[in-house]
Protein backbone atom coordinates (compact mmCIF):
# COMPACT_ATOMS: atom_id res chain seq x y z
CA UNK A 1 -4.14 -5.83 -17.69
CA UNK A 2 -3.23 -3.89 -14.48
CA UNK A 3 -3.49 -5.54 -11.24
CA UNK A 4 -6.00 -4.41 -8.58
CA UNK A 5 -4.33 -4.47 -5.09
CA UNK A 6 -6.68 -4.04 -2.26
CA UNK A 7 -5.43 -2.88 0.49
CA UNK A 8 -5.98 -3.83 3.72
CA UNK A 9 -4.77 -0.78 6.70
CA UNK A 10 -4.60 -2.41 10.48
CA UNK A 11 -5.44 -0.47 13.47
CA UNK A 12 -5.92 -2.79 16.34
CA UNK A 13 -6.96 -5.81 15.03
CA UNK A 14 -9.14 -4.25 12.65
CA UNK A 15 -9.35 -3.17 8.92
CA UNK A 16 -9.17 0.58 8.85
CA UNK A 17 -9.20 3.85 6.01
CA UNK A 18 -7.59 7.21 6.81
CA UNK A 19 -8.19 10.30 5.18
CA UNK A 20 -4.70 11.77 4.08
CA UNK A 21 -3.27 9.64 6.72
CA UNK A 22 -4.89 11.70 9.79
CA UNK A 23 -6.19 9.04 12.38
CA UNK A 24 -9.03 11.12 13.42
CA UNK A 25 -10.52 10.25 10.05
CA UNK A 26 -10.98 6.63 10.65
CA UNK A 27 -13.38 4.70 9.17
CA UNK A 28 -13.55 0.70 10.75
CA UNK A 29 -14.53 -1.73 7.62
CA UNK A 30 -13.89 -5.02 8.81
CA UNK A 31 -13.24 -6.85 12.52
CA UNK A 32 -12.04 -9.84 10.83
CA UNK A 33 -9.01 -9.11 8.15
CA UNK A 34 -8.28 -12.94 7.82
CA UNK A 35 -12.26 -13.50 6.67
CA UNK A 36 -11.79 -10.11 4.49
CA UNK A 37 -8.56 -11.19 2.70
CA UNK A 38 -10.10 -15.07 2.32
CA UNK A 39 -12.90 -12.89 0.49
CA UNK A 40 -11.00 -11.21 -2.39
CA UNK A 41 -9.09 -14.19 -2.77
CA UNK A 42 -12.25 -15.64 -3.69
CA UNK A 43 -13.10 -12.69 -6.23
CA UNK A 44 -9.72 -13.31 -7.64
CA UNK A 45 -7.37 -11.73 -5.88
CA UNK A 46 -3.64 -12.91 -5.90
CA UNK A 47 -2.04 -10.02 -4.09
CA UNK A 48 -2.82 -7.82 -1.34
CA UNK A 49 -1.45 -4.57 0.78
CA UNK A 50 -1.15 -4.66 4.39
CA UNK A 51 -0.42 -1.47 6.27
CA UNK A 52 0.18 -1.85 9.92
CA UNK A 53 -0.20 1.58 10.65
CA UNK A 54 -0.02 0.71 14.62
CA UNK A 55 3.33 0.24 13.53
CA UNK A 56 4.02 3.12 11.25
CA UNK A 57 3.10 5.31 14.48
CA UNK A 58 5.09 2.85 17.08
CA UNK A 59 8.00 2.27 15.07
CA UNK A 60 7.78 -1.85 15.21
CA UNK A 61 5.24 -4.08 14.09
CA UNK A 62 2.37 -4.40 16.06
CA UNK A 63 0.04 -7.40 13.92
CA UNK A 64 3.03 -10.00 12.76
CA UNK A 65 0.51 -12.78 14.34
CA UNK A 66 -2.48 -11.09 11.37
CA UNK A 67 0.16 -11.33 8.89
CA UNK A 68 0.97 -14.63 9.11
CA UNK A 69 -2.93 -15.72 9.50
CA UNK A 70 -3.27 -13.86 5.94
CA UNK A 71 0.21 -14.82 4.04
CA UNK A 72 -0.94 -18.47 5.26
CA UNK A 73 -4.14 -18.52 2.96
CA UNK A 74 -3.57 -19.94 -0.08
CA UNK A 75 -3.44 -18.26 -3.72
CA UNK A 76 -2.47 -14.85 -1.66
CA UNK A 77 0.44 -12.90 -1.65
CA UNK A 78 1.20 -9.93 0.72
CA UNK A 79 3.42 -7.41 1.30
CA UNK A 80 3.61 -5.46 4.63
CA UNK A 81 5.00 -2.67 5.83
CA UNK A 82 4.75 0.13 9.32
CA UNK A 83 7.33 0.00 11.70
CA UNK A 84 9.89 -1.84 10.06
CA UNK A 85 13.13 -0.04 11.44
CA UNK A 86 14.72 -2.54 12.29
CA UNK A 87 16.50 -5.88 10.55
CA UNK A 88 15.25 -7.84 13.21
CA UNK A 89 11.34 -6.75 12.27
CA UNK A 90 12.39 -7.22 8.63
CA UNK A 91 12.93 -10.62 9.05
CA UNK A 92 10.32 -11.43 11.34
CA UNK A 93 8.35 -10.15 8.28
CA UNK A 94 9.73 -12.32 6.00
CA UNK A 95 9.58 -14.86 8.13
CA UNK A 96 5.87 -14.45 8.71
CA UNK A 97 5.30 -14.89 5.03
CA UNK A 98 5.01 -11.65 3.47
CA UNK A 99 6.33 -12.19 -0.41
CA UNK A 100 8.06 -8.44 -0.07
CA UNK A 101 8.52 -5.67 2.71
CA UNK A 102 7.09 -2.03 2.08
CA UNK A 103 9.92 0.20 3.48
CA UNK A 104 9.03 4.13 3.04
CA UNK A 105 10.33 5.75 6.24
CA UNK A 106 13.59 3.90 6.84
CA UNK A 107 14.59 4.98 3.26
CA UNK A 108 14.33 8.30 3.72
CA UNK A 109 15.86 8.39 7.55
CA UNK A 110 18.56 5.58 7.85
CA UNK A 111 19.41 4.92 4.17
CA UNK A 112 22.82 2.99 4.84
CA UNK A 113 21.06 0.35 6.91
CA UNK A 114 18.54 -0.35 4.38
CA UNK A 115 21.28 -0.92 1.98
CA UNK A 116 22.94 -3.60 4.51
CA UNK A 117 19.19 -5.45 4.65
CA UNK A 118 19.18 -5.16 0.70
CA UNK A 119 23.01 -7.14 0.37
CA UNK A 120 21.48 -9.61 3.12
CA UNK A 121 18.09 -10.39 1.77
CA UNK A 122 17.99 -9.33 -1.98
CA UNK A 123 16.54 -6.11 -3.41
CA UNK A 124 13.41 -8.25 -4.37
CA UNK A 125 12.11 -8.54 -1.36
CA UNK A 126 11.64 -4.59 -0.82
CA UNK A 127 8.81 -3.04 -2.10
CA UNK A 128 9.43 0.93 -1.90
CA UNK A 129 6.97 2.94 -0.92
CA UNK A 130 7.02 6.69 -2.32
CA UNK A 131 4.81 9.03 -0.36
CA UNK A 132 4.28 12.16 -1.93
CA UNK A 133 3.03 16.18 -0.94
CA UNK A 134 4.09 18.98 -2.36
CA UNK A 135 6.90 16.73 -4.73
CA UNK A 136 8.59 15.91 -1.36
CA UNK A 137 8.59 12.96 0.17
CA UNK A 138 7.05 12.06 3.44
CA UNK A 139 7.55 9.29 6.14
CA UNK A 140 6.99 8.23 9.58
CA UNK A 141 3.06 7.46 8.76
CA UNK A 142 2.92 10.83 6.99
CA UNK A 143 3.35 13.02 10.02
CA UNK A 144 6.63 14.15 8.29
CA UNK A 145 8.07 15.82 5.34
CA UNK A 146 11.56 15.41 4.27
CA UNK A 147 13.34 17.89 2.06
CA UNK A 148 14.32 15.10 -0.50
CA UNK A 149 11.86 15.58 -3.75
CA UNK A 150 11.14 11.73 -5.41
CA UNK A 151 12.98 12.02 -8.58
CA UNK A 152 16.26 12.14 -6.20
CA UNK A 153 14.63 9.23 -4.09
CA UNK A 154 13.35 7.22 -6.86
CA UNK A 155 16.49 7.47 -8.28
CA UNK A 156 18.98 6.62 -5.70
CA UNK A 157 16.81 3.44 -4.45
CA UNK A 158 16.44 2.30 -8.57
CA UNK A 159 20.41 2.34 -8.51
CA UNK A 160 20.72 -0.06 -5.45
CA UNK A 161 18.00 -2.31 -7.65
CA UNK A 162 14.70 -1.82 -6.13
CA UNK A 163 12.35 -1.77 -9.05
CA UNK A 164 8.93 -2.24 -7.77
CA UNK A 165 7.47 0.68 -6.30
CA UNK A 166 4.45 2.24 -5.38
CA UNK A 167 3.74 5.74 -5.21
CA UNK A 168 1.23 7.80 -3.08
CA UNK A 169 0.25 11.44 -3.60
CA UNK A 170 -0.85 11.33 0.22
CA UNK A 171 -3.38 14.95 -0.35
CA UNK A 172 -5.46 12.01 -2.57
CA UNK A 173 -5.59 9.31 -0.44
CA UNK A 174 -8.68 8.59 0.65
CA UNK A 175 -10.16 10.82 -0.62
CA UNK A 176 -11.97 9.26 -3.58
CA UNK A 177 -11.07 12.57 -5.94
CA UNK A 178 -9.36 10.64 -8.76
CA UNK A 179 -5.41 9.44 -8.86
CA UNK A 180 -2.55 11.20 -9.38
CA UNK A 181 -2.05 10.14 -13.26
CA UNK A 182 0.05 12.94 -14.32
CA UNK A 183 2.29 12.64 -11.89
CA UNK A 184 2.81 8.70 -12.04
CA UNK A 185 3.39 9.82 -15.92
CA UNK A 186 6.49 12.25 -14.74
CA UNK A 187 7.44 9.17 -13.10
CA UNK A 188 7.54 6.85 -15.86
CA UNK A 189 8.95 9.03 -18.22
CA UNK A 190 12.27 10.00 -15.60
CA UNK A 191 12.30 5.82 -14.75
CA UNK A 192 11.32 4.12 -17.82
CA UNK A 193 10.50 0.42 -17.16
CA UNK A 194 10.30 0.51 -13.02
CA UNK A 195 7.61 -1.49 -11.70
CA UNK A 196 5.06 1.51 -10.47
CA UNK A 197 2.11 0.87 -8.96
CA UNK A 198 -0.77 3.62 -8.46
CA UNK A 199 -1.59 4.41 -5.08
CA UNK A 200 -4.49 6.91 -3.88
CA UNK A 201 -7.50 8.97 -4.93
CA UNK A 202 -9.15 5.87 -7.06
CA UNK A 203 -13.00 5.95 -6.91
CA UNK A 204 -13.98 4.14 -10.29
CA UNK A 205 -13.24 1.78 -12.99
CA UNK A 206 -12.61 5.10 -14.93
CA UNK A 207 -9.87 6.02 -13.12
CA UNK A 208 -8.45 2.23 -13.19
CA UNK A 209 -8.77 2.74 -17.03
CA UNK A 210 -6.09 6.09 -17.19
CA UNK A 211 -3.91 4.44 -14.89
CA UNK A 212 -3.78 1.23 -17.81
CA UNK A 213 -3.45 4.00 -20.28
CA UNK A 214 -0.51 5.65 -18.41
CA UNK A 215 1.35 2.63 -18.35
CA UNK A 216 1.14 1.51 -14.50
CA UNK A 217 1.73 -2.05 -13.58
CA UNK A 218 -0.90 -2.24 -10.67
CA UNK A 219 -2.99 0.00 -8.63
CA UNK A 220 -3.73 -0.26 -4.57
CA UNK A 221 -7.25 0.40 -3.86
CA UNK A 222 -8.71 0.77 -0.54
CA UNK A 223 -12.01 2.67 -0.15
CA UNK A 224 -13.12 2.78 -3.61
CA UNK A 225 -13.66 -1.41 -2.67
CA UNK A 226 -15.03 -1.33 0.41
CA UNK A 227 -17.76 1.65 -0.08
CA UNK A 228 -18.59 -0.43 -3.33
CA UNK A 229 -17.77 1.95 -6.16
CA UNK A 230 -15.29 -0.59 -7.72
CA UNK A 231 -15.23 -4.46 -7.91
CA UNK A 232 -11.27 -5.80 -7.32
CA UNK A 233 -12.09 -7.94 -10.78
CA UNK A 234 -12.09 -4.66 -12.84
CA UNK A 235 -13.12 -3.68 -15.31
CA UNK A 236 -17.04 -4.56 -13.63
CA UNK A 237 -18.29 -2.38 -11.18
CA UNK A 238 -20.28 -3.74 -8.91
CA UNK A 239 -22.31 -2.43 -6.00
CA UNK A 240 -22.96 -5.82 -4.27
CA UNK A 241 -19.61 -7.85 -5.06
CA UNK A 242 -19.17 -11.47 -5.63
CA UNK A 243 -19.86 -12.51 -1.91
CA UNK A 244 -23.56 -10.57 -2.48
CA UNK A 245 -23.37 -7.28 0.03
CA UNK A 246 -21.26 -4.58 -0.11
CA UNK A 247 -19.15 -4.35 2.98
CA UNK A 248 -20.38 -1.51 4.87
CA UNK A 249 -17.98 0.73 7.22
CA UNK A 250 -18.61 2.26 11.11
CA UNK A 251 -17.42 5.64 11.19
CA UNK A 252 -14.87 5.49 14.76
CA UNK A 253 -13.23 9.09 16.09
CA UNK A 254 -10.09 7.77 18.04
CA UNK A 255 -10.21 9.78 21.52
């Protein structure tokens, strides 16, 4: 069965959505993260997301004191990324109690020093995040685009033993228009047995189903959860969820 990973974006304090990463699409779905992630642990959740994305546009963390509120519940697992460009930051991470560290942008910019945090910690702490447009891959929160195409990226990071990874085809995101399942099939086929997990464009069970099918180990979901279209203890859709209301969103345009 493929796990459903909600995810759980931070803007000041509070649990956000973007539309293909552009902060002047922000939607506000929580004030409380801690109470939010306490909820799908009680649906059955073992392992969530967290995004500071203060961080991805700062360049160091900006809600360590969040992530160790959340990694402190019990029966959760995290893993955490934005802003971590740094080894000091990567530890702090660790040290807050995130079970792995999403690095994207320092892969792509400062590749050497990743390695060095890889021979100090262990390549299973990294979780590698893949962001995708136009088959190149992008970084610093999305407001970038590097020339390097994933199969090159995918395939230099497998060889220094990251495994799990999770891919986003950031033109989906958000945007509740389906996943991208053919191209997380490329991706399997170059990188047979990686750990991939599906990230973007999910808006329905159905679309949980083709990512099973396609061989994916889990799936990140954000909006498709909180707007109620798909319950985190798939394959039942529900509209109300088990804590009986679906958690409704404020529509915020940052200044």
């Amino acid at each position: 069965m493929i796990e459903i990973i909600p995810a759980i974006d931070l803007i000041n304090g509070k649990c956000v959505r973007l539309r293909g990463g552009k902060f002047d699409t922000m939607k506000i779905y929580s004030d409380k993260p801690a109470d939010l992630a306490r909820q799908f642990r009680d649906q059955g959740v073992t392992y969530l997301h967290i995004v500071d994305l203060d961080g991805a546009r700062t360049g160091n963390p900006a809600h360590i004191g969040l992530l160790k509120e959340i990694a402190a519940i019990s029966g959760i697992k995290v893993d955490f990324g934005g802003g971590i460009r740094s080894k000091e930051s990567f530890k702090a991470v660790l040290e807050a109690g995130a079970d792995r560290v999403s690095i994207g942008s320092l892969a792509v910019t400062r590749p050497h020093e990743l390695e060095e945090w890889l021979s100090d910690f262990g390549a299973d702490r990294v979780i590698l995040g893949v962001d995708v447009k136009k088959e190149k891959v992008a970084y610093h929160g999305w407001q970038s685009e590097s020339a390097i195409g994933w199969q090159e990226f995918i395939g230099y990071w497998l060889g220094k033993g990251i495994n799990r990874i999770f891919c986003t085809d950031i033109e989906r995101d958000g945007a509740l228009n389906g996943p991208s399942v053919e191209l997380y099939k490329r991706i399997l086929r170059q990188f047979p047995g990686i750990e991939l997990i599906a990230s973007g464009g999910v808006s329905g069970p159905e679309d949980i189903t083709l990512l099973e099918q396609a061989g994916l180990k889990g799936v990140i979901v954000g909006k498709a959860i909180y707007e109620g279209r798909l319950s985190v203890s798939y394959p039942l859709l529900s509209k109300e969820g088990a804590g009986g209301g679906t958690l409704r969103e404020r529509h915020c345009e940052l200044e």
